[in-house]
Protein backbone atom coordinates (compact mmCIF):
# COMPACT_ATOMS: atom_id res chain seq x y z
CA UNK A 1 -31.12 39.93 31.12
CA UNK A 2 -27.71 41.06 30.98
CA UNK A 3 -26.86 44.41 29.22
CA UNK A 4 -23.20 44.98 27.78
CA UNK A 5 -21.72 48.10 26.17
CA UNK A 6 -19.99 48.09 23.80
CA UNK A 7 -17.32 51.04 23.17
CA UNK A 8 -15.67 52.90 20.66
CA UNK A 9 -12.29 50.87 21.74
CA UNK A 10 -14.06 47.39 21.46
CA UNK A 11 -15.47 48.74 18.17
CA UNK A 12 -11.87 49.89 16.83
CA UNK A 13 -10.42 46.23 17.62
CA UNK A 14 -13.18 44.61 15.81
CA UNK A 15 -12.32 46.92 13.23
CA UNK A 16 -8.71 46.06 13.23
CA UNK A 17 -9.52 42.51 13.50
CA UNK A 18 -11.50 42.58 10.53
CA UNK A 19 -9.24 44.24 8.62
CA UNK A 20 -6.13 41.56 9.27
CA UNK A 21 -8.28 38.79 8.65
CA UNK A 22 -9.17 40.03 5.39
CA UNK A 23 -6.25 41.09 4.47
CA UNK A 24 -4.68 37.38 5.18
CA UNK A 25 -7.74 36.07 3.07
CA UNK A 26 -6.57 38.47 -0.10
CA UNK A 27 -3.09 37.30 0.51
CA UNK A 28 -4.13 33.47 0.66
CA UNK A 29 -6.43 33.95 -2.76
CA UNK A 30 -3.64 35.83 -4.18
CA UNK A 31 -1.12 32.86 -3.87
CA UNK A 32 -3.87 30.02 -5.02
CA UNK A 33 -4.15 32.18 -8.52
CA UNK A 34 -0.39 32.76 -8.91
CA UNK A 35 0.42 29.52 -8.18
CA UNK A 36 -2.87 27.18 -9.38
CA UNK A 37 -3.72 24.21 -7.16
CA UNK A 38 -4.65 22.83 -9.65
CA UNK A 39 -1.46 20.89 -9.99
CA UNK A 40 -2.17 20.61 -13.86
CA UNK A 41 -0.82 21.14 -17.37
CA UNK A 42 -1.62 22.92 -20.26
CA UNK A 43 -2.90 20.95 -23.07
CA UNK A 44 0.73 21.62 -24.77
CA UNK A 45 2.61 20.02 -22.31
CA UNK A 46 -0.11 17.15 -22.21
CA UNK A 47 0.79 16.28 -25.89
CA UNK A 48 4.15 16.48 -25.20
CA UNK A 49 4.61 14.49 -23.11
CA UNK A 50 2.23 11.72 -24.14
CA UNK A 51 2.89 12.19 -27.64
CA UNK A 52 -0.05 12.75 -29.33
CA UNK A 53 -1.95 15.22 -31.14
CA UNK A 54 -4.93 17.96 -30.10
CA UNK A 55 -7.92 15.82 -30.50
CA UNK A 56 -6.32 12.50 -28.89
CA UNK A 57 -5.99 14.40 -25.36
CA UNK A 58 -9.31 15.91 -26.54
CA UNK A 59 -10.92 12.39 -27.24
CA UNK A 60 -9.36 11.26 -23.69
CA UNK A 61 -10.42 14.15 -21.76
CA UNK A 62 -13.95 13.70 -23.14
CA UNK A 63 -13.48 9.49 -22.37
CA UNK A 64 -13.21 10.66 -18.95
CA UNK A 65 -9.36 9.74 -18.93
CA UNK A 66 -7.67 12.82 -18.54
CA UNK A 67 -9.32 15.15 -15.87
CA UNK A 68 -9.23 19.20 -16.27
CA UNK A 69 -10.45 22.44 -15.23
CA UNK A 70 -11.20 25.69 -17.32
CA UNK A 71 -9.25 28.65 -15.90
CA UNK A 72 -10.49 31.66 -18.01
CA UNK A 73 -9.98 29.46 -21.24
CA UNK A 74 -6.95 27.59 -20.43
CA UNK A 75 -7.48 23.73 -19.51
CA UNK A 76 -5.39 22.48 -16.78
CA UNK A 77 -4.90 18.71 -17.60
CA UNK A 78 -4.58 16.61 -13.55
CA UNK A 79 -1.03 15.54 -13.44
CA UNK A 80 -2.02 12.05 -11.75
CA UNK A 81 -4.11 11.44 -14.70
CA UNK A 82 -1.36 11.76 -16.75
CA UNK A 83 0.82 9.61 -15.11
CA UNK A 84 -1.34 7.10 -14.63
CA UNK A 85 -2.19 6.99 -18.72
CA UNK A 86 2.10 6.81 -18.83
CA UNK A 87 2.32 4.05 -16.20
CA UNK A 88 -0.83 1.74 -18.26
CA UNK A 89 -0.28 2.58 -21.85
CA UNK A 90 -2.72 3.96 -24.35
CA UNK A 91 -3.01 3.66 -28.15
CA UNK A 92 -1.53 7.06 -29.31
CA UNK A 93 -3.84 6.82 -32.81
């Protein structure tokens, strides 16, 4: 059995180490909140650009047609969902 010490200089790099790495986590986090990955749209934009009122992007995000995530009370609609609704058609009533 081997036996390694460890010093006060190997501790103090660890330290450092530590320190950078979460530092460039905070800094990574940081960016994903400022600028979502979620790659979405507020339900505003939604109806604009499909036309329609509330409850129609409601009644298509509850069909399962429109995909979203809850940040803090905002839903962010998937833009490929969108699109896709665009490129097929859907009855606006």
């Amino acid at each position: 059995m081997s036996v390694e010490i460890v010093t006060k200089e190997d501790l103090q790099h660890l330290r450092l180490q530590l320190i950078n790495d979460l530092k460039d986590f905070v800094v990574q986090v940081k960016s994903e909140i400022a600028s979502p990955s979620l790659e979405g749209m507020k339900t505003k934009h939604v109806r604009k650009i499909l036309d329609c009122s509330y409850n129609k992007v409601q009644a298509l995000r509850i069909a399962g047609k429109l995909r979203c995530n809850k940040v803090g009370g905002t839903l962010y609609f998937n833009k490929q969902d969108v699109q896709k609704l665009l490129q097929e058609g859907y009855d606006k009533k």
